[in-house]
Each structure stands twice: as structure tokens, then as C-alpha cells.
Protein backbone atom coordinates (compact mmCIF):
# COMPACT_ATOMS: atom_id res chain seq x y z
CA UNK A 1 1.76 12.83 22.18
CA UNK A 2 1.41 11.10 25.48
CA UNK A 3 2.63 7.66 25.76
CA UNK A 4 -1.11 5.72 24.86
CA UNK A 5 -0.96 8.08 21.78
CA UNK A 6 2.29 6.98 20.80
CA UNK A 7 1.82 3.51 21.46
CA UNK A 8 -1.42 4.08 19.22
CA UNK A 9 0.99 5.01 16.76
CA UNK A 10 3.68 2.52 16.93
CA UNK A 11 0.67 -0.18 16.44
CA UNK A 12 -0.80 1.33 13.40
CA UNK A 13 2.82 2.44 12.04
CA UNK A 14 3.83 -1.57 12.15
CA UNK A 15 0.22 -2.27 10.98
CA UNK A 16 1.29 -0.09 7.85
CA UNK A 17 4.65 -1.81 7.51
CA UNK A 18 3.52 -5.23 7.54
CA UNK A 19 0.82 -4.14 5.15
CA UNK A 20 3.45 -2.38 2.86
CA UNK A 21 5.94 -5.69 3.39
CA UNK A 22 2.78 -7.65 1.89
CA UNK A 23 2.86 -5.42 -1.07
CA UNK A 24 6.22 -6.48 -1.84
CA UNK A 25 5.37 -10.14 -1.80
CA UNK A 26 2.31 -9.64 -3.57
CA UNK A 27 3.54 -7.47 -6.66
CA UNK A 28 6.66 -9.52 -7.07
CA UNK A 29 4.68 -12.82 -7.34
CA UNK A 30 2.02 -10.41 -9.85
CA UNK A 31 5.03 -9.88 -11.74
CA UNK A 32 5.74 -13.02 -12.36
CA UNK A 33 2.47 -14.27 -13.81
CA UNK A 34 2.06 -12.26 -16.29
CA UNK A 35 1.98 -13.43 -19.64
CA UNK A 36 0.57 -12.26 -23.18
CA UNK A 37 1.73 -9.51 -25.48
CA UNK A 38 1.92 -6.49 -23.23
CA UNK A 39 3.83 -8.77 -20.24
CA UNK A 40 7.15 -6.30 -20.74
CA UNK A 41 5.39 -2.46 -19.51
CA UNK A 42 3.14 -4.44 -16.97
CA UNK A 43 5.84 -6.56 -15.43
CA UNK A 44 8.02 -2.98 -15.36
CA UNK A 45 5.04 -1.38 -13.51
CA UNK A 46 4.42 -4.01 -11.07
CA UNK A 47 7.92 -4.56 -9.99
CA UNK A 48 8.06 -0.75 -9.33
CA UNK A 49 5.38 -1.14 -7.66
CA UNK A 50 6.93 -3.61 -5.35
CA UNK A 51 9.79 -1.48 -4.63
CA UNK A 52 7.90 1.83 -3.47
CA UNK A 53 5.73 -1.07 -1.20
CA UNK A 54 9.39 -1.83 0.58
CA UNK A 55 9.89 1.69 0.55
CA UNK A 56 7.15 2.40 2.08
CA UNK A 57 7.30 -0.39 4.66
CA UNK A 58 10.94 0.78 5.39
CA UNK A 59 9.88 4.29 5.89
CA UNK A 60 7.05 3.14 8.31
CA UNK A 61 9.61 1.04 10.49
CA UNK A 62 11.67 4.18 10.53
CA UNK A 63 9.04 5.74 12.64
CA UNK A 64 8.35 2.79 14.47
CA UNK A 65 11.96 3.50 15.66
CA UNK A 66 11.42 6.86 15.97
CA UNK A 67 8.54 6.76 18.65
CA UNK A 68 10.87 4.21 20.44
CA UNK A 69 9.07 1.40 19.08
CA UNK A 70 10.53 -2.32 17.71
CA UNK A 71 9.11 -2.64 14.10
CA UNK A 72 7.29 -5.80 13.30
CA UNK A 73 8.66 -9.22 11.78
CA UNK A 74 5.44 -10.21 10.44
CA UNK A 75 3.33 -9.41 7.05
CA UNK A 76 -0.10 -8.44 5.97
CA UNK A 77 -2.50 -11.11 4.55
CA UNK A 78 -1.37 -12.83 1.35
CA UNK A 79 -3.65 -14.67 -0.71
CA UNK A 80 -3.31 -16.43 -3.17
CA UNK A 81 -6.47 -16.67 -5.45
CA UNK A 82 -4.55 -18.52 -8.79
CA UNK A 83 -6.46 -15.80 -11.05
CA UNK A 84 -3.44 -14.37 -12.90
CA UNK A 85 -5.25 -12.61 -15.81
CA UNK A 86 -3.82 -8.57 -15.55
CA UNK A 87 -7.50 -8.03 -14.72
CA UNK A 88 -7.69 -10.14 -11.89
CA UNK A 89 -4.04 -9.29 -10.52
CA UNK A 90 -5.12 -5.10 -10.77
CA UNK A 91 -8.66 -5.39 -9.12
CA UNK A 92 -6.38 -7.78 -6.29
CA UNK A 93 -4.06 -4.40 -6.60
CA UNK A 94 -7.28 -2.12 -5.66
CA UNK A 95 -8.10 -4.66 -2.69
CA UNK A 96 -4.74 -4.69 -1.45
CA UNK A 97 -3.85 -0.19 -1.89
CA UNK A 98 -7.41 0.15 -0.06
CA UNK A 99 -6.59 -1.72 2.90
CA UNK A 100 -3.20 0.24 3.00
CA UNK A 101 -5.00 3.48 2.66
CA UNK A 102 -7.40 2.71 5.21
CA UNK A 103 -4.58 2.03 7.82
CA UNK A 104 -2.92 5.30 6.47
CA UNK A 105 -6.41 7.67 7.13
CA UNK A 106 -6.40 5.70 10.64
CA UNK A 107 -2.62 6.90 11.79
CA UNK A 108 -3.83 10.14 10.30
CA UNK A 109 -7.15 10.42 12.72
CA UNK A 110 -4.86 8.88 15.69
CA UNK A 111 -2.03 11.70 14.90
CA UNK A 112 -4.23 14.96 13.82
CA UNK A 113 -3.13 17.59 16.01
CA UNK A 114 -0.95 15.61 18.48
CA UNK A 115 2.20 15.40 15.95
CA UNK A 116 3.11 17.28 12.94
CA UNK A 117 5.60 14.48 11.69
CA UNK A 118 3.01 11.66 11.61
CA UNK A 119 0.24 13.88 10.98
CA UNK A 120 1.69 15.20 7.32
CA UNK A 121 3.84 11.50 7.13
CA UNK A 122 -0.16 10.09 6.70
CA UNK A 123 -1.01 12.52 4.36
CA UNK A 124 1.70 12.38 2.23
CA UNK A 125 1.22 8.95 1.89
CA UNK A 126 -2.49 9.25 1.37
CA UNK A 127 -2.38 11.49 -1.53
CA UNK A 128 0.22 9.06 -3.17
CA UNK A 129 -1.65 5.89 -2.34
CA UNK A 130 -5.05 7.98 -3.74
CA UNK A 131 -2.82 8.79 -6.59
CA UNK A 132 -1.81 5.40 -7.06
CA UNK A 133 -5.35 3.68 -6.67
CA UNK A 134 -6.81 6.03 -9.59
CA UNK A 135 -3.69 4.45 -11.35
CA UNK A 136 -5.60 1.35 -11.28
CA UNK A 137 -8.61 2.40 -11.85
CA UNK A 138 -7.40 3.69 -15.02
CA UNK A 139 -5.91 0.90 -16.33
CA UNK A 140 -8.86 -1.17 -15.39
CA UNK A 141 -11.26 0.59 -17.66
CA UNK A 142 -11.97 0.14 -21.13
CA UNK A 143 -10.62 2.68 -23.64
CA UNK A 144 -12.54 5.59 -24.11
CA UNK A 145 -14.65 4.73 -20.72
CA UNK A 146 -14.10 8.24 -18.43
CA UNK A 147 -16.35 6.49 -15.67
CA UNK A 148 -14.09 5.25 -12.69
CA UNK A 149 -14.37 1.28 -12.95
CA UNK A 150 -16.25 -0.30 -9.46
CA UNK A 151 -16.47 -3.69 -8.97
């Protein structure tokens, strides 16, 4: 990559990172509110959920390093809506994995056929972050309903 490509790619890789960093906040504070009879599996799923998001950020600043970058002391958007039914909190989830799959596709377009490493790193993370969002859709249908929910 010449050095405008890999400044591209430092930019998007911290864009990912503060993203990811957001996803720690936000699934940590999700885990938290949850209340009601199935609080114990939900609260379990969420909080791993916030650890593969610091993962993930970590992983991102790795490469920021990499490319000879400095990795970002900020974080993605964080809003807080006060709508804590598991509902609310899982269609913020889809919001939240879209935007973060959207930045992943974008290093992807930026990398294709410059670099191998970045290249398959976006890919990799795409198909778990695709993985991840049917996840959600999932668990935000009723039983018995094969359709994929849209909101």
C-alpha cells in the first residue's frame, strides 16, 4: 500500500476501534438493565458480548500500530435512549453491529488487493459480525417466526 492507502487504513482501523470501544460501553451498561425472569442467560450473553467488542477494538489498535499509526483515545457514539426492555436493548444491538459492519466492508473496499493482512482481517471480521447480527435477529423474532425480523 502506498502511504495515502495506509493512512486510509489507519483512519478507518481507529474508526473500527472506537466503534468496537463503544460496544464495550454499550453492552456493559445493557447488561446492567436487565431485569425479569430470563435476566441470568441475557446478562451472560451481553457481557460476552462486551468482551469480544474490546477484543475487537484491541485487535483493531493492533493494526493501527502495525501500519505505524497511533490508535485513537476516543469512542463511537453512545446514546442513551432509557428504553431498557431486552427488545429495545437488541434492536439498539442491530443499530450499533450495523454501523460496525459498515466500517468493516469500508476497510475491506479500501484494502482489496493492496494488502492481504487487512484485506482477510475485514473479512474475518465481517463474517463474524454477519454471524453475530443474525444472532440478533434471531432472538428478536417470535417463536416459530422463520422470517428475519426488520424494523
Amino acid at each position: 500500500m502506498n502511504e495515502s492507502e495506509n493512512k486510509a487504513a489507519i483512519q478507518i482501523l481507529n474508526k473500527i476501534m472506537e466503534l468496537e470501544l463503544a460496544g464495550v460501553v454499550r453492552y456493559t451498561h445493557y447488561s446492567l438493565m436487565v431485569y425479569g425472569y430470563n435476566r441470568i442467560p441475557i446478562v451472560s450473553w451481553l457481557k460476552d458480548n462486551a468482551n469480544e467488542s474490546l477484543m475487537h477494538a484491541y485487535k483493531a489498535g493492533e493494526l493501527v500500530t502495525l501500519l505505524g499509526g497511533h490508535p485513537s483515545l476516543k469512542i463511537g457514539p453512545l446514546l442513551e435512549t432509557e428504553k431498557h426492555d431486552v427488545g429495545d436493548i437488541l434492536r439498539e444491538s442491530l443499530e450499533h453491529e450495523n454501523a460496525a459492519i459498515a466500517a468493516y466492508y469500508e476497510l475491506l473496499k479500501a484494502t482489496e488487493g493492496k494488502s492481504v493482512l487487512l484485506e482477510e482481517y475485514a473479512r474475518e471480521m465481517i463474517m463474524g459480525e454477519e454471524l453475530h447480527l443474525d444472532e440478533v435477529n434471531k432472538m428478536l423474532r417470535k417463536p416459530g417466526d422463520i422470517h428475519p425480523f426488520h424494523d
